[in-house]
C-alpha atoms as a PDB file:
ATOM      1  CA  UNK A   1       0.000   0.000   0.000  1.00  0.00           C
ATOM      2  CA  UNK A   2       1.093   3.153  -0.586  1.00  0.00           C
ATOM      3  CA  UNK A   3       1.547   5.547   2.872  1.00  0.00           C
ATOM      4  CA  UNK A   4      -1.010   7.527   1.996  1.00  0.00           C
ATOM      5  CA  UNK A   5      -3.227   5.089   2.196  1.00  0.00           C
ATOM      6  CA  UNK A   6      -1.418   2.980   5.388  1.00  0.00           C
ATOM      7  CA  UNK A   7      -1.906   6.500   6.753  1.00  0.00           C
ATOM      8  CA  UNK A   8      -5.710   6.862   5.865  1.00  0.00           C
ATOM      9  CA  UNK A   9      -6.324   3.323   7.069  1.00  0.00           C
ATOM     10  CA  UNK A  10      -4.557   3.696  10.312  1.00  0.00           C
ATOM     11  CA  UNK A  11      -6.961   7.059  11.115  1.00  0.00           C
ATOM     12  CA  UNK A  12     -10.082   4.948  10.232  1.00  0.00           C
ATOM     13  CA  UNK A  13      -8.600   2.214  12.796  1.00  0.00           C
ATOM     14  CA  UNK A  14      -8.366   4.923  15.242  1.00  0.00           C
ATOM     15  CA  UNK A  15     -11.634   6.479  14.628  1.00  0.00           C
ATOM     16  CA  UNK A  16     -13.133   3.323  14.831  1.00  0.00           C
ATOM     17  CA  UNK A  17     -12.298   3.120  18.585  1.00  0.00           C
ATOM     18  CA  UNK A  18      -8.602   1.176  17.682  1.00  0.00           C
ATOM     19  CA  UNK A  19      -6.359   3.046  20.613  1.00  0.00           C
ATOM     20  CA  UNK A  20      -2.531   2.047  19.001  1.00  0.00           C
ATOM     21  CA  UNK A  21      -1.357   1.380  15.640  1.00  0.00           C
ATOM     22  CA  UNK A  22       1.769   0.020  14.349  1.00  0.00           C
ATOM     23  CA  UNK A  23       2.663   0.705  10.948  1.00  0.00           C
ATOM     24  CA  UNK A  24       5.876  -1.343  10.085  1.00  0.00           C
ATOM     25  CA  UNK A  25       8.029  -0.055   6.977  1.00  0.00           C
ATOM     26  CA  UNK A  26      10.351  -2.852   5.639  1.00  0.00           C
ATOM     27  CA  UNK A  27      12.363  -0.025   3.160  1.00  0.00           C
ATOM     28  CA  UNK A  28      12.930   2.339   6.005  1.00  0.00           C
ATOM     29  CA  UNK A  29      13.219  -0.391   8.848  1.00  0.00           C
ATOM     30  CA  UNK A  30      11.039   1.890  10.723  1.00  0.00           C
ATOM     31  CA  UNK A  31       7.803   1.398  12.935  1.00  0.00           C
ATOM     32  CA  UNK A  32       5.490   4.399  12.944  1.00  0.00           C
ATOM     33  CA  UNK A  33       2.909   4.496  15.730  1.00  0.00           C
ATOM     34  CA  UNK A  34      -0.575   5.948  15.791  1.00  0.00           C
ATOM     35  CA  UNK A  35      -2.298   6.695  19.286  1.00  0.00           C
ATOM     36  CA  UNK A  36      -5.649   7.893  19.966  1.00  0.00           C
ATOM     37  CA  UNK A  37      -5.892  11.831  20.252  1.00  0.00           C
ATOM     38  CA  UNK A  38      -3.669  11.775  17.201  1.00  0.00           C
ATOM     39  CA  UNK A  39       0.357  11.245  18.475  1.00  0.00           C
ATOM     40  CA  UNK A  40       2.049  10.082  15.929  1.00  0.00           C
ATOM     41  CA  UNK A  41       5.945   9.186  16.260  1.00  0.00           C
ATOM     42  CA  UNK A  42       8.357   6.897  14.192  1.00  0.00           C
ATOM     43  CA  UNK A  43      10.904   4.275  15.619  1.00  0.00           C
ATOM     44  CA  UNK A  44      13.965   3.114  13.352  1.00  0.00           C
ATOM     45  CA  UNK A  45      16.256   0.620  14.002  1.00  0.00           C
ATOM     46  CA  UNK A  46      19.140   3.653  14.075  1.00  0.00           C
ATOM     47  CA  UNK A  47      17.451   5.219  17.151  1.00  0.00           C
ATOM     48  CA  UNK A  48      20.281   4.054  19.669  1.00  0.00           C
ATOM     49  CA  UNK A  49      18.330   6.136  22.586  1.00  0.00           C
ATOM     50  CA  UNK A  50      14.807   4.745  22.657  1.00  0.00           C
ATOM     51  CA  UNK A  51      14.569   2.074  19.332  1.00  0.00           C
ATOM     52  CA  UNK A  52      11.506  -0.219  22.001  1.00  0.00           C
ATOM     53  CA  UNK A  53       8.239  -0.910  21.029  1.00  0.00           C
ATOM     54  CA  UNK A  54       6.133  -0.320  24.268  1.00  0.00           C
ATOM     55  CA  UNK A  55       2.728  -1.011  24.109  1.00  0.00           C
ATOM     56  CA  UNK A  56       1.803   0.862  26.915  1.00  0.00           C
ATOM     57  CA  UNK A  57      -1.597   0.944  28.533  1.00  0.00           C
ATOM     58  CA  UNK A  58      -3.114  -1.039  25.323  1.00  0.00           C
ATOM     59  CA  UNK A  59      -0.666  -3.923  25.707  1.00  0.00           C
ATOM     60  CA  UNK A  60       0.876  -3.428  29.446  1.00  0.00           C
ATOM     61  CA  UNK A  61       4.499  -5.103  29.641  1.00  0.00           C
ATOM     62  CA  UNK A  62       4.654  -5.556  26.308  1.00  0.00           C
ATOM     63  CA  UNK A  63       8.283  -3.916  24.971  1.00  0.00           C
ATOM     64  CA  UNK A  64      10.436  -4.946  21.612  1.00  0.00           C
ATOM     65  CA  UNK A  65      13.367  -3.231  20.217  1.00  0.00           C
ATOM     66  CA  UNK A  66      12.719  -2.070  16.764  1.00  0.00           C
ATOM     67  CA  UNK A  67      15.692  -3.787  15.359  1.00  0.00           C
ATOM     68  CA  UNK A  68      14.550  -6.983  16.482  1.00  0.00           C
ATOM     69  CA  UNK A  69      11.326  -7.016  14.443  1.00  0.00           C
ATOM     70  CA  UNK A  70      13.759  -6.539  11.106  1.00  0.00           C
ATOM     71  CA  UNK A  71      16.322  -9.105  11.754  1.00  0.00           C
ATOM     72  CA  UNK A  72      16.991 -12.103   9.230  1.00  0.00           C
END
């Protein structure tokens, strides 16, 4: 899909009542995350300071560093 549309369908998710969103991009090795209220931030495996997952209050305990999810 192209991220205009991952983008689109992520807001519908949200609108629908979905509270997180994790859009993984295999060219960028990024994750970008969509929260209720409309945060939006992107994780790439290069973020040495906070590259985690956490799935906060929607999935409590739940943590993965981003580089994990793209290794081979």
């Amino acid at each position: 899909d192209r991220r205009a549309e991952v983008e689109a369908k992520a807001r519908h998710w949200l609108g629908c009542g979905t509270r997180l969103v994790w859009v993984v991009n295999g060219a960028t090795k990024s994750v970008t995350i969509y929260r209720a209220g409309g945060e939006r931030s992107t994780i790439s495996i290069d973020d040495a300071l906070d590259g985690t997952l956490d799935g906060g209050d929607v999935l409590p305990g739940f943590s993965c560093p981003v580089r994990r999810i793209f290794e081979v």
